[in-house]
C-alpha atoms as a PDB file:
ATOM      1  CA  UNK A   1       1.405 -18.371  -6.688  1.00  0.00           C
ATOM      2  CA  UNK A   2       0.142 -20.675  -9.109  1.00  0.00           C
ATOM      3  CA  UNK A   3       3.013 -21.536 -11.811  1.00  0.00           C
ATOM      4  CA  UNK A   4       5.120 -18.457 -10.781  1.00  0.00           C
ATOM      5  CA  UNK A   5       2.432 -16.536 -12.615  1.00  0.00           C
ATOM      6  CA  UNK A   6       1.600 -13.017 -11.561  1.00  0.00           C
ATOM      7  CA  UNK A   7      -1.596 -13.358 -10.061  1.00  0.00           C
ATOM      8  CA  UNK A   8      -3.501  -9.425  -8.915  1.00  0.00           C
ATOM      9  CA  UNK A   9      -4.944  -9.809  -5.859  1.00  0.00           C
ATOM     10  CA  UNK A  10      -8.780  -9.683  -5.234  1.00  0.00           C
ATOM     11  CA  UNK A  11      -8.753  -8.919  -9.187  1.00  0.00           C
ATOM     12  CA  UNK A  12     -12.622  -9.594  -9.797  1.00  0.00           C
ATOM     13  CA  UNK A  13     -13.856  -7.444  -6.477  1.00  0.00           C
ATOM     14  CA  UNK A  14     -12.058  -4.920  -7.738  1.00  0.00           C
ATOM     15  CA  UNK A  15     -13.375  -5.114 -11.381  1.00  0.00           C
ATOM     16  CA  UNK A  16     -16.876  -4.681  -9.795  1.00  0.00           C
ATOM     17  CA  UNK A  17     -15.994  -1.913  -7.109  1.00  0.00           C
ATOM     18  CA  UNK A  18     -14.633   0.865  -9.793  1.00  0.00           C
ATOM     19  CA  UNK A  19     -17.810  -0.448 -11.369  1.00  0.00           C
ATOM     20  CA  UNK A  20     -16.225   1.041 -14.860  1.00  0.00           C
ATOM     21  CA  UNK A  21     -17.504   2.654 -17.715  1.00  0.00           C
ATOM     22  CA  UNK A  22     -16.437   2.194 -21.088  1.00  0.00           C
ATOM     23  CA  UNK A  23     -15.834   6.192 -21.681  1.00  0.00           C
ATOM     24  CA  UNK A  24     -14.559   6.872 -17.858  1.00  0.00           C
ATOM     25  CA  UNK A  25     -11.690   8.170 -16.751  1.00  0.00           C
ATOM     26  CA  UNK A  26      -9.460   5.882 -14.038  1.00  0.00           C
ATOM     27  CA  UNK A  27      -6.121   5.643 -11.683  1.00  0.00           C
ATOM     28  CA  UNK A  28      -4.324   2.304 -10.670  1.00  0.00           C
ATOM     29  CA  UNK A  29      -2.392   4.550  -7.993  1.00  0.00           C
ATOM     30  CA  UNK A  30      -0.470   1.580  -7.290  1.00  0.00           C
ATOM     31  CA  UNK A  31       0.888  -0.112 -10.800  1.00  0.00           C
ATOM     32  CA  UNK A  32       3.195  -2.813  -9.857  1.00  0.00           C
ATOM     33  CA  UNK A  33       3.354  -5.282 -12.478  1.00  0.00           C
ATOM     34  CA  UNK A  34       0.264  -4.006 -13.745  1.00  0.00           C
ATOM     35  CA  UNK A  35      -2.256  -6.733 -13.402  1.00  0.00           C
ATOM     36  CA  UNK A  36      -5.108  -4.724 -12.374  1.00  0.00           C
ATOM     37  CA  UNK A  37      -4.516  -1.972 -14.811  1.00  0.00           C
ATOM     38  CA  UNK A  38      -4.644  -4.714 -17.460  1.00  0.00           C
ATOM     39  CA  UNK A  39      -8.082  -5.463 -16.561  1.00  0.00           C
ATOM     40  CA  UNK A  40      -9.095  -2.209 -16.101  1.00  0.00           C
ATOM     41  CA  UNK A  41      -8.032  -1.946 -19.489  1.00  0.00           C
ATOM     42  CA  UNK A  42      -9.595  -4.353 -21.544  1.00  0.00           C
ATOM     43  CA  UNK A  43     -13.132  -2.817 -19.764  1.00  0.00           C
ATOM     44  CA  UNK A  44     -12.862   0.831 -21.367  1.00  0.00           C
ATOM     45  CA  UNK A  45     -13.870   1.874 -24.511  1.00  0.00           C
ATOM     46  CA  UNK A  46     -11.340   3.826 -27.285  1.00  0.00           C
ATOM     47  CA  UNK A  47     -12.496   7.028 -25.054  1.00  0.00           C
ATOM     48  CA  UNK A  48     -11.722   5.922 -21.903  1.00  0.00           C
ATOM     49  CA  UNK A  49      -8.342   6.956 -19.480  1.00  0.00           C
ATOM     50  CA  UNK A  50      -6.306   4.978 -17.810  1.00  0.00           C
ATOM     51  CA  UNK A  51      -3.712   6.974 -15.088  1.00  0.00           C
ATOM     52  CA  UNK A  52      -1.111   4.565 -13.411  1.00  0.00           C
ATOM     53  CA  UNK A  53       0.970   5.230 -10.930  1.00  0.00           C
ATOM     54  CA  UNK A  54       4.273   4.219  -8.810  1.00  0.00           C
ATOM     55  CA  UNK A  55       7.381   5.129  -7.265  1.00  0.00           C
ATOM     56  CA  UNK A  56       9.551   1.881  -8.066  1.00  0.00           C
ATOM     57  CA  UNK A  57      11.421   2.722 -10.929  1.00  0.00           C
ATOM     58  CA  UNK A  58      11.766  -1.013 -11.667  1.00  0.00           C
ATOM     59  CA  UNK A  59       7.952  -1.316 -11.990  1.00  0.00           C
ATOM     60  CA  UNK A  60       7.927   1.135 -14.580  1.00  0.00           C
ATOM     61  CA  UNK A  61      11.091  -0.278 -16.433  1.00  0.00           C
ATOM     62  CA  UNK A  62       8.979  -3.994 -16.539  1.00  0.00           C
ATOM     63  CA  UNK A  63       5.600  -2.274 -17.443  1.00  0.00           C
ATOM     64  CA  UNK A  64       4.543  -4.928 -20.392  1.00  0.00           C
ATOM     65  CA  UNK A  65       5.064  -3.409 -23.623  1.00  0.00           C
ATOM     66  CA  UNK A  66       1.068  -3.765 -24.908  1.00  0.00           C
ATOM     67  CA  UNK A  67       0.578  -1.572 -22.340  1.00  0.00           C
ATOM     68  CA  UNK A  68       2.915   1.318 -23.302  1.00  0.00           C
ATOM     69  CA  UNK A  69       1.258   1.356 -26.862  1.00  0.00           C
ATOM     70  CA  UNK A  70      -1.988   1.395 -25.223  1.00  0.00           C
ATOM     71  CA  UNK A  71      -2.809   5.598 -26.247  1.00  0.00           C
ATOM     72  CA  UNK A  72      -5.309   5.271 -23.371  1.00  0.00           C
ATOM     73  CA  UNK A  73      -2.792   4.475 -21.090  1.00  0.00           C
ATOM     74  CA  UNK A  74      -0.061   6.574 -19.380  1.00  0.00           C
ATOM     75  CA  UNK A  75       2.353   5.215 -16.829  1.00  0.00           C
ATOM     76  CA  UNK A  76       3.883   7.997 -14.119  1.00  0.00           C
ATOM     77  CA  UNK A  77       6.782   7.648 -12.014  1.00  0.00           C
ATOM     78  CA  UNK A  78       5.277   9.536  -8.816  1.00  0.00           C
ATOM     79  CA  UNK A  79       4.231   9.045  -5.205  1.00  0.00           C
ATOM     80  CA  UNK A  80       0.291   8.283  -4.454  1.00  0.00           C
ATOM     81  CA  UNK A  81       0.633  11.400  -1.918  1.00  0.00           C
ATOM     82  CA  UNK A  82       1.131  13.399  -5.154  1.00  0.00           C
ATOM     83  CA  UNK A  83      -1.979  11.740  -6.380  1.00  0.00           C
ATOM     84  CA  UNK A  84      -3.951  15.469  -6.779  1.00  0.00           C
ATOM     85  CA  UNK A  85      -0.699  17.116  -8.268  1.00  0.00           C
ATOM     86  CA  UNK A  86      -0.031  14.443 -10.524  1.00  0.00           C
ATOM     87  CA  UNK A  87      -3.475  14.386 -11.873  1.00  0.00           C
ATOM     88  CA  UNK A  88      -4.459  18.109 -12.103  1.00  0.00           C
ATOM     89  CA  UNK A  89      -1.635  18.587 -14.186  1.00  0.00           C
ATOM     90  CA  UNK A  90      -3.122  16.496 -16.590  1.00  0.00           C
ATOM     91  CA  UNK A  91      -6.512  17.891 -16.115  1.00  0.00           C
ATOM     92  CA  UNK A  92      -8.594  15.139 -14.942  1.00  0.00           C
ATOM     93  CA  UNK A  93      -8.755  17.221 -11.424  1.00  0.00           C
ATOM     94  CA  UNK A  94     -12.724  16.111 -10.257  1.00  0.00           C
ATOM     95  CA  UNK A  95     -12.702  13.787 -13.325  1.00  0.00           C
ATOM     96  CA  UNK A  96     -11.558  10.504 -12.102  1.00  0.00           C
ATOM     97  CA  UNK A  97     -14.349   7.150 -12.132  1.00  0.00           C
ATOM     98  CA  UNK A  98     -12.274   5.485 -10.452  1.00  0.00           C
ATOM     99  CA  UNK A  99      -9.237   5.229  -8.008  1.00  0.00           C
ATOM    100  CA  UNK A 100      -7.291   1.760  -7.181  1.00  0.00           C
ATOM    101  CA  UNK A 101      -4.764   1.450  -3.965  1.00  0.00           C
ATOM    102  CA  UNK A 102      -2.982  -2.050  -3.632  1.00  0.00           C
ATOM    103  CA  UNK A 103      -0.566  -1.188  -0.538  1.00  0.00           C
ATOM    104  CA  UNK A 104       2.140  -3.027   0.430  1.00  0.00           C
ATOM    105  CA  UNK A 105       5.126  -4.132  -0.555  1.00  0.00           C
ATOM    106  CA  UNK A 106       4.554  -6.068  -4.070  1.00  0.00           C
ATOM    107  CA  UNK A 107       6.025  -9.545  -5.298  1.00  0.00           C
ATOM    108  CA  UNK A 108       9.338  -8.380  -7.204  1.00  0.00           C
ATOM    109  CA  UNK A 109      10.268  -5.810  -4.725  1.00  0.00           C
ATOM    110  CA  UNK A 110      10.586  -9.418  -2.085  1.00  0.00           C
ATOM    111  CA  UNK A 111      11.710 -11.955  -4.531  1.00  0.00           C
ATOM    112  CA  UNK A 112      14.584  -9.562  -5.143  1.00  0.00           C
ATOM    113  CA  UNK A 113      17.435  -9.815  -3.064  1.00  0.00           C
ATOM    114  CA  UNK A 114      19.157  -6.723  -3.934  1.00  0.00           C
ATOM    115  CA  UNK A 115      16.096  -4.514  -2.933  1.00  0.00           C
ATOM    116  CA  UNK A 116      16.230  -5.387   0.322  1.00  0.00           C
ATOM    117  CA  UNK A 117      12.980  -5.942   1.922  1.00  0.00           C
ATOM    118  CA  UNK A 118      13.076  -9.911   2.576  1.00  0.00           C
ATOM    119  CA  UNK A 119      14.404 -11.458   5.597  1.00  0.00           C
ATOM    120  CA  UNK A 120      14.982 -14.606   3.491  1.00  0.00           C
ATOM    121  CA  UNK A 121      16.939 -13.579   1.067  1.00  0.00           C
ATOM    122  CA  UNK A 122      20.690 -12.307   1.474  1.00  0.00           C
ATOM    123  CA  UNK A 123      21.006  -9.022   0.305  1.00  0.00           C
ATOM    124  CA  UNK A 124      21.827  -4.870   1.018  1.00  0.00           C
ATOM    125  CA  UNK A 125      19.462  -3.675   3.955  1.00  0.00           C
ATOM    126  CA  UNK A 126      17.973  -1.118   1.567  1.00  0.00           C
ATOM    127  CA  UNK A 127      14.014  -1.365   1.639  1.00  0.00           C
ATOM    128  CA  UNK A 128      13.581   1.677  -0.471  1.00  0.00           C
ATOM    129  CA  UNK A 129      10.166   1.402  -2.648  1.00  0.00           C
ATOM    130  CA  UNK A 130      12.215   4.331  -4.296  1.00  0.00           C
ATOM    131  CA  UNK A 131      15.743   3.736  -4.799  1.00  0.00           C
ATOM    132  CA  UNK A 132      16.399   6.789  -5.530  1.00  0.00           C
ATOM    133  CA  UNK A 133      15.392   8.986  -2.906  1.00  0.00           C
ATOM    134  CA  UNK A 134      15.099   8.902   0.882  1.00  0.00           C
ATOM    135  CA  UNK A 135      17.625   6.784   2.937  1.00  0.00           C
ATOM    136  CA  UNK A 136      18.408   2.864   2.688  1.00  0.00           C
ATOM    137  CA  UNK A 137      17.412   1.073   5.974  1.00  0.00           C
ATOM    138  CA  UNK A 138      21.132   0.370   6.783  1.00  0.00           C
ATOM    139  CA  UNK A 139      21.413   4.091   7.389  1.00  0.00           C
ATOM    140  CA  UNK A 140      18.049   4.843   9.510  1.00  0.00           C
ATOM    141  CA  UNK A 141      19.025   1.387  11.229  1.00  0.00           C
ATOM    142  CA  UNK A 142      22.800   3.711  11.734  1.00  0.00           C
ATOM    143  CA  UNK A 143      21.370   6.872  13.746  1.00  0.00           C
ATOM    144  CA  UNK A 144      17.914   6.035  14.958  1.00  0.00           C
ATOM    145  CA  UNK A 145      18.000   5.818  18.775  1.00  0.00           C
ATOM    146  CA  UNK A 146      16.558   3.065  20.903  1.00  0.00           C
ATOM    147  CA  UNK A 147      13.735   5.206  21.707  1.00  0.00           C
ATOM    148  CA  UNK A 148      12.720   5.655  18.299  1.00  0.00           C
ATOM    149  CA  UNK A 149      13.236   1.534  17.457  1.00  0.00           C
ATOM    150  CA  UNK A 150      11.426   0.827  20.191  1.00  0.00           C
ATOM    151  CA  UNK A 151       8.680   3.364  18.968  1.00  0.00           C
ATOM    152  CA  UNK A 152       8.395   1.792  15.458  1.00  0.00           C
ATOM    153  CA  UNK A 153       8.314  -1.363  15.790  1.00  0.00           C
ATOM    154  CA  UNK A 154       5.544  -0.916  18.346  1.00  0.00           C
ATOM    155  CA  UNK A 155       3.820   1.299  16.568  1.00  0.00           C
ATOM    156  CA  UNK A 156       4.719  -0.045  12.772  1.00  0.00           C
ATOM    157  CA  UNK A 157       5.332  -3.898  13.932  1.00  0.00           C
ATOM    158  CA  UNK A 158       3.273  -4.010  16.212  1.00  0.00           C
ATOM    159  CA  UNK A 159       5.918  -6.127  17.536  1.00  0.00           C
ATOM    160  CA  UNK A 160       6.038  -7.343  21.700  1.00  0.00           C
ATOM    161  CA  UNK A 161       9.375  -7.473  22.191  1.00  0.00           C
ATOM    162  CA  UNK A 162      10.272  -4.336  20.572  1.00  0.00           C
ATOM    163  CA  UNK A 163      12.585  -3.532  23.509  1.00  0.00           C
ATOM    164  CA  UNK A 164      14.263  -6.832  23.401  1.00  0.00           C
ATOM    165  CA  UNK A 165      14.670  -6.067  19.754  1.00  0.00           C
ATOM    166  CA  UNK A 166      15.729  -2.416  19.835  1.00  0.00           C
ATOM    167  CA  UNK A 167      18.352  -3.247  22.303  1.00  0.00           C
ATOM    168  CA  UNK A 168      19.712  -5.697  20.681  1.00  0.00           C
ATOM    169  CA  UNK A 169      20.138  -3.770  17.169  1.00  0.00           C
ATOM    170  CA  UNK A 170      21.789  -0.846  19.119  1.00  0.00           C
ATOM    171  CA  UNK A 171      24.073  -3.371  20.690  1.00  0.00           C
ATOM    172  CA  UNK A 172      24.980  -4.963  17.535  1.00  0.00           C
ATOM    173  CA  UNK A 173      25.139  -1.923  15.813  1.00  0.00           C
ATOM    174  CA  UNK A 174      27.726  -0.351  18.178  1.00  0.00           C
ATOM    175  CA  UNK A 175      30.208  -3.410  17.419  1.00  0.00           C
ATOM    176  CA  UNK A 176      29.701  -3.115  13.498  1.00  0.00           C
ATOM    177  CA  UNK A 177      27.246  -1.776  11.145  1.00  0.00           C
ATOM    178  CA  UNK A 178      24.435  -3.357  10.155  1.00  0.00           C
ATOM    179  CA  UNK A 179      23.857  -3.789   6.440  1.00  0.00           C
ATOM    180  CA  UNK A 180      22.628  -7.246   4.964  1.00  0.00           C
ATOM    181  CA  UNK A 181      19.287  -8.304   5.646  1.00  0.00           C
ATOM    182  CA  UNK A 182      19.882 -11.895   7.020  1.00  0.00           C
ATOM    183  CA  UNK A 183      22.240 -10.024   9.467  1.00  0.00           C
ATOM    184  CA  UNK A 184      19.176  -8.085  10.741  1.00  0.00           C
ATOM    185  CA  UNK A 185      16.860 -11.254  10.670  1.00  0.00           C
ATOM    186  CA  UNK A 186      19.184 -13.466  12.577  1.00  0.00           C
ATOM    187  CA  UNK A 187      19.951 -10.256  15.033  1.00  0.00           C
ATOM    188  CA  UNK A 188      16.034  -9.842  15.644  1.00  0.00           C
ATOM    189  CA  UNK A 189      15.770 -13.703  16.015  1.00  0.00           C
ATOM    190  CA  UNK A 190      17.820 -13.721  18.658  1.00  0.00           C
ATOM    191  CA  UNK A 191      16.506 -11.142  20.518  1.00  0.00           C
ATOM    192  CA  UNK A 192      12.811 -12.746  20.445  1.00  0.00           C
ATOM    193  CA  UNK A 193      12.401 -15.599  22.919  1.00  0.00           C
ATOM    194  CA  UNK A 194      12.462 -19.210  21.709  1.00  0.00           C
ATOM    195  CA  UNK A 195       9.000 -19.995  22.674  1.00  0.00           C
ATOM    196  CA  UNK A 196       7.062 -16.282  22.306  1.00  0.00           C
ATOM    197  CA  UNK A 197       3.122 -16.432  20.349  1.00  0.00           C
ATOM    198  CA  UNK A 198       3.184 -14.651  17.325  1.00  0.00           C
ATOM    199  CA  UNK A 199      -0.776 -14.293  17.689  1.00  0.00           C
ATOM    200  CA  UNK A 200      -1.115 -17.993  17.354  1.00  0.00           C
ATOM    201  CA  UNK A 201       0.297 -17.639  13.803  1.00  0.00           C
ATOM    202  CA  UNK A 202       3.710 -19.162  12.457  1.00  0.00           C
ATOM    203  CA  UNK A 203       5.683 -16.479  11.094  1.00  0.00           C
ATOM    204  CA  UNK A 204       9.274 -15.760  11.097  1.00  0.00           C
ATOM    205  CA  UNK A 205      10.250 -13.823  14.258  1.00  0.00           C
ATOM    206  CA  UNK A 206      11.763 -10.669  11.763  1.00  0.00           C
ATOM    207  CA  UNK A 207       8.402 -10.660   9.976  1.00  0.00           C
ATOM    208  CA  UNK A 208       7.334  -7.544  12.210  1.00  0.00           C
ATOM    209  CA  UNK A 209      10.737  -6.139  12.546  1.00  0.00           C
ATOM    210  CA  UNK A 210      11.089  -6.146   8.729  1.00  0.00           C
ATOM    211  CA  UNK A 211       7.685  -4.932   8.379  1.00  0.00           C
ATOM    212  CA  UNK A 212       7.929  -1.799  10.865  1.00  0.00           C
ATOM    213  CA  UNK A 213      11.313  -0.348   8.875  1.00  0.00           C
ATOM    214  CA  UNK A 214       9.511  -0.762   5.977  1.00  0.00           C
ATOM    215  CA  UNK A 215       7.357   1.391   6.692  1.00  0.00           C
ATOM    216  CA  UNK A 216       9.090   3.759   8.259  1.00  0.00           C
ATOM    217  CA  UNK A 217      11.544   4.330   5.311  1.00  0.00           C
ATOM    218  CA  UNK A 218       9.531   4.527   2.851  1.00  0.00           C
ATOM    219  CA  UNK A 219       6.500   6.879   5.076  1.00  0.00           C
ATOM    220  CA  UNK A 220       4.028   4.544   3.703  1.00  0.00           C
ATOM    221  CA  UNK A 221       1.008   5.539   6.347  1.00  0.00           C
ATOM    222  CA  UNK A 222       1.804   9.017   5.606  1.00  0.00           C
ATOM    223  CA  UNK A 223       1.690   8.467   2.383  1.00  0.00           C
ATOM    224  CA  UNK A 224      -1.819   6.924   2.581  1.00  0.00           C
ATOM    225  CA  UNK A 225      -3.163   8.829   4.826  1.00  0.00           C
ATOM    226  CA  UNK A 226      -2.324  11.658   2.047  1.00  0.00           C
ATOM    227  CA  UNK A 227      -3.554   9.731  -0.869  1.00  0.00           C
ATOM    228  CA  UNK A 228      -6.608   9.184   0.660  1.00  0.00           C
ATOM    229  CA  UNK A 229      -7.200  12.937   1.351  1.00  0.00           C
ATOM    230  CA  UNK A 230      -6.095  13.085  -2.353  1.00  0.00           C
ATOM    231  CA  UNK A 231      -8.252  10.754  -3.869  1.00  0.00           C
ATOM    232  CA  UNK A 232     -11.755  11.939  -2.608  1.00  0.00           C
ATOM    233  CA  UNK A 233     -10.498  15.671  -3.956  1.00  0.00           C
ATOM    234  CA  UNK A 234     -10.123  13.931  -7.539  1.00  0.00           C
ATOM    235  CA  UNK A 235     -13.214  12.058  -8.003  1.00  0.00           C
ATOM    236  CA  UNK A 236     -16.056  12.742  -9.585  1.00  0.00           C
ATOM    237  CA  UNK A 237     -19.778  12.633  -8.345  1.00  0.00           C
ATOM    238  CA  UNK A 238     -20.086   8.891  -8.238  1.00  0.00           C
ATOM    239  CA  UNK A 239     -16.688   7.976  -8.610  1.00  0.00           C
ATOM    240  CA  UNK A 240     -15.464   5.047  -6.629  1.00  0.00           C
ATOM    241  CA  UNK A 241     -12.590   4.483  -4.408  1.00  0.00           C
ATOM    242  CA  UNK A 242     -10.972   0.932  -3.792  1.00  0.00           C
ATOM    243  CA  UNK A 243      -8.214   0.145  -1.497  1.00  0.00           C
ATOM    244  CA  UNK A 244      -6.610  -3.314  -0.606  1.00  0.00           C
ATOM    245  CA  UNK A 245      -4.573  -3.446   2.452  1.00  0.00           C
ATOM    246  CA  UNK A 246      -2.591  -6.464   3.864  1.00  0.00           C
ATOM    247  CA  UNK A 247      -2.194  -5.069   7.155  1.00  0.00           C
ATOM    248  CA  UNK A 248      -3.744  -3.670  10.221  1.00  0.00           C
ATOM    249  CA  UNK A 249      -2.639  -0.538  10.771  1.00  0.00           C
ATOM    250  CA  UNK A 250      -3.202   0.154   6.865  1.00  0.00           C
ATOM    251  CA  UNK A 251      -6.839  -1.279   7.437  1.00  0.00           C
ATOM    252  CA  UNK A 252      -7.302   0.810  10.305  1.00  0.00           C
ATOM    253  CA  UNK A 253      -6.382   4.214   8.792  1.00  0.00           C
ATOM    254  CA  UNK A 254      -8.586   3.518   5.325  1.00  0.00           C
ATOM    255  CA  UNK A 255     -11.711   1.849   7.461  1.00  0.00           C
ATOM    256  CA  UNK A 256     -11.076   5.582   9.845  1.00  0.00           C
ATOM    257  CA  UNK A 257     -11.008   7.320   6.946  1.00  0.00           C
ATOM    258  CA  UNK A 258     -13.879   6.195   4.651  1.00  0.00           C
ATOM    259  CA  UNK A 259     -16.213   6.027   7.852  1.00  0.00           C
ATOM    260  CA  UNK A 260     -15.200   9.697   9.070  1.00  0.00           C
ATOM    261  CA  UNK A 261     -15.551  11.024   5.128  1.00  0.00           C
ATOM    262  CA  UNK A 262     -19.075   9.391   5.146  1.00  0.00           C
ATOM    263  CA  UNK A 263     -20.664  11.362   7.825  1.00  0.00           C
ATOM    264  CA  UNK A 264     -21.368  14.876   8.916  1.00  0.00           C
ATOM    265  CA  UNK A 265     -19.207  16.319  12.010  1.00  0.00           C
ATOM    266  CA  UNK A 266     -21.273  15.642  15.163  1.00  0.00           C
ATOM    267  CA  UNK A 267     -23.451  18.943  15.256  1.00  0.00           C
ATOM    268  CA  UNK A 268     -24.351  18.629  11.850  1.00  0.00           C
ATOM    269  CA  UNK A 269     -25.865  14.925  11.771  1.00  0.00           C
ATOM    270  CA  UNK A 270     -29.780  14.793  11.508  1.00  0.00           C
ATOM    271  CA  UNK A 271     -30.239  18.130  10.433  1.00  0.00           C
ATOM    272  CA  UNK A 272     -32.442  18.664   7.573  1.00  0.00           C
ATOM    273  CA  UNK A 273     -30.213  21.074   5.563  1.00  0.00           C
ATOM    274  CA  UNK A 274     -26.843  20.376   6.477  1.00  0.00           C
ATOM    275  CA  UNK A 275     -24.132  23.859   4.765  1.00  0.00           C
ATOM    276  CA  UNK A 276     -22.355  22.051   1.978  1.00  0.00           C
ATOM    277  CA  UNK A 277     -18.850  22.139   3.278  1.00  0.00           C
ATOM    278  CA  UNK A 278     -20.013  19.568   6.010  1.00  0.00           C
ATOM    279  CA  UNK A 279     -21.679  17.250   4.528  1.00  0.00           C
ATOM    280  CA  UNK A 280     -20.643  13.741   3.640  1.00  0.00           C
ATOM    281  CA  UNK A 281     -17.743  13.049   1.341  1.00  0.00           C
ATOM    282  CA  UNK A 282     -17.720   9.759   0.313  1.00  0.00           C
ATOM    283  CA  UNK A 283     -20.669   6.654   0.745  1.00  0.00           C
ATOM    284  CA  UNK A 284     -19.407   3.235   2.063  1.00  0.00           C
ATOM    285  CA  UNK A 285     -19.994   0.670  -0.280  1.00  0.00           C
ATOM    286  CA  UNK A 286     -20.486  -2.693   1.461  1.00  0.00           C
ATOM    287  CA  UNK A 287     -18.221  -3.960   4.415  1.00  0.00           C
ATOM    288  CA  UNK A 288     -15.159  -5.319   3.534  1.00  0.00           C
ATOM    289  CA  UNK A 289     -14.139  -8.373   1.494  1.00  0.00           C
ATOM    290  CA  UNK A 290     -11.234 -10.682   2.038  1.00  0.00           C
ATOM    291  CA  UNK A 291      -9.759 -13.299  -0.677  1.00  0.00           C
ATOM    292  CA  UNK A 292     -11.830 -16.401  -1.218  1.00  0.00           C
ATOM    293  CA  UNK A 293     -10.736 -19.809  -0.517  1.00  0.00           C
ATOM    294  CA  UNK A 294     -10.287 -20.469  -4.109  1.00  0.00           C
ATOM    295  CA  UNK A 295      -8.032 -17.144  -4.779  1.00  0.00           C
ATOM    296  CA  UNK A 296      -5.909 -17.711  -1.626  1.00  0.00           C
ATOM    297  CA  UNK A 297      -5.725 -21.036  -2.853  1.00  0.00           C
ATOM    298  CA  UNK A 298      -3.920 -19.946  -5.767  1.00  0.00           C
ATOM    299  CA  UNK A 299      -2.271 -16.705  -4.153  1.00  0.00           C
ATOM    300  CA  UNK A 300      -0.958 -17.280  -0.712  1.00  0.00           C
ATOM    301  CA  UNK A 301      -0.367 -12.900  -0.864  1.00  0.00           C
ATOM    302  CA  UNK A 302      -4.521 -12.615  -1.054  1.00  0.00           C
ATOM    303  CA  UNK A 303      -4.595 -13.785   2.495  1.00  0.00           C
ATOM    304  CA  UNK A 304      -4.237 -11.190   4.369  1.00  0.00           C
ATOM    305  CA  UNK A 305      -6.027  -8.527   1.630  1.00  0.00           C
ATOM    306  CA  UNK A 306      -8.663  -6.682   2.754  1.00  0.00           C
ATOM    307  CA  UNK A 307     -11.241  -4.776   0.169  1.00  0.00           C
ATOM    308  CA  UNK A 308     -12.607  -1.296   0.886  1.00  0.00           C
ATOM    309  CA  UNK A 309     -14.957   0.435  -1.447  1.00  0.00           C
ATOM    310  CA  UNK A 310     -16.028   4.158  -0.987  1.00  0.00           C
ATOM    311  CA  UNK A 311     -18.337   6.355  -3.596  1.00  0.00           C
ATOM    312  CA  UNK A 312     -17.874   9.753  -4.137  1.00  0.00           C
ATOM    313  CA  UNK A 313     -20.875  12.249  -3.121  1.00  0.00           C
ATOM    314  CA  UNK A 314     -22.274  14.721  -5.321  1.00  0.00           C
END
């Protein structure tokens, strides 16, 4: 990052994909340190809404005072697969303009040691998004069997050597527990062969290790697989949908999802007057963008983002 500055990724494609209106109604479903719903922001009107979102009690503890005074802004501690809940209770349920997902993991949950989640950093294996509920990664690492490590970080990772790896946590974890998060790096770095291709890309050998328990302890595919489901329930006619991933399987299940929700099932298509519970959900708004030169440039994190932009149907 540029100056240690908090830069929001792909802020400007964003902007234009809720394509806002002063007076609308909108969700950052994914606050973090609230750069996007800053801009989002300073684009409504006195009658506009601004919903945000997240489960990381730390990113609502450092949510920038201006914003707190804001009266059209309300911050929620919640999940995103609570998304419809969440919002019906406040009565915006087929109200919402706009909807914003920024997955991942964001940059204070990594450049915090005590969280967890980076395998260059000493610190407690814990990996929670939520510290307060669900299991630390020390613990799932304690009782998950070999079939099931093997199973995630294929599946989550998309790691292979996930058997090398898996048997080589079980071992380690039968002579002591495993609970720091250089312990699990340098146990996964020894398990993956000196001279194995990462894709042709230099990353640290725990990268998709790290990455796969992740996910699996904090259910982040199902929770955007829900979210998703959630969102297009939410919107209004016209509303808009944006999602950044930083990942493939995250990328996969949005791209599935906004393609599937833009058609009708199979015997409906190319019939004249297609019964309303069966027709299409959502139009696809452009392909998909990726970071510039310039932003990545300036925000090594936009490298890997990918933009997805989805309208709401009538």
């Amino acid at each position: 990052m540029n100056g240690g500055a908090h830069i929001p990724v792909m802020l400007e494609p964003v902007i234009a994909g809720l394509n806002i209106r002063e007076d609308g109604n909108y969700v950052d479903g994914t606050f973090g340190r609230g750069g996007h719903s800053r801009a989002i922001l300073e684009r409504l009107g006195r009658d506009g809404r601004l919903v945000a979102i997240d489960r990381d009690p730390s990113a609502i503890d450092g949510a920038p005072e201006e914003l707190r005074r804001d009266k059209r802004f309300e911050l929620v501690r919640g999940e995103i697969a609570a998304l419809e809940a969440l919002l019906e209770k406040r009565g915006l349920s087929r109200e919402v303009d706009g909807i914003l997902f920024d997955l991942g993991v964001s940059s204070p949950q990594l450049d915090e040691a005590e969280r967890g989640f980076s395998f260059m950093r000493d610190g407690p294996l814990d990996m929670r998004m939520d510290p307060d509920r669900g299991e630390p990664a020390s613990r799932w690492l304690a009782h998950a069997d070999e079939t099931t490590l093997i199973r995630t970080l294929k599946n989550y990772g998309e790691e292979r050597h996930a058997r090398r790896i898996a048997k080589a946590i079980c071992a380690a974890r039968d002579a002591t527990p495993i609970t720091r998060t250089l312990e699990l790096a340098e146990i996964v770095a020894r398990a993956v062969p000196k001279d194995a291709s990462r894709g042709g890309k230099k990353i640290h050998p725990a990268t998709r290790a790290f990455q796969a328990i992740r996910i699996a302890v904090n259910d982040e595919l199902g929770q955007l697989e829900a979210a998703l489901s959630a969102a297009v329930n939410v919107l209004r006619a016209r509303g808009r949908l944006c999602v950044i991933s930083f990942h493939s399987l995250e990328d996969r299940i949005v791209k599935r999802f906004m393609r599937d929700a833009s058609r009708s099932p199979e015997p409906y298509r190319g019939m004249p007057d297609i019964p309303e519970a069966y027709r299409p959900r959502l139009t696809l708004i452009g392909r998909a963008q990726t970071a510039s030169d310039e932003e990545i440039a300036d925000n090594v994190r936009a490298r890997s983002a990918r933009l997805r932009i989805a309208e709401r149907t009538a």
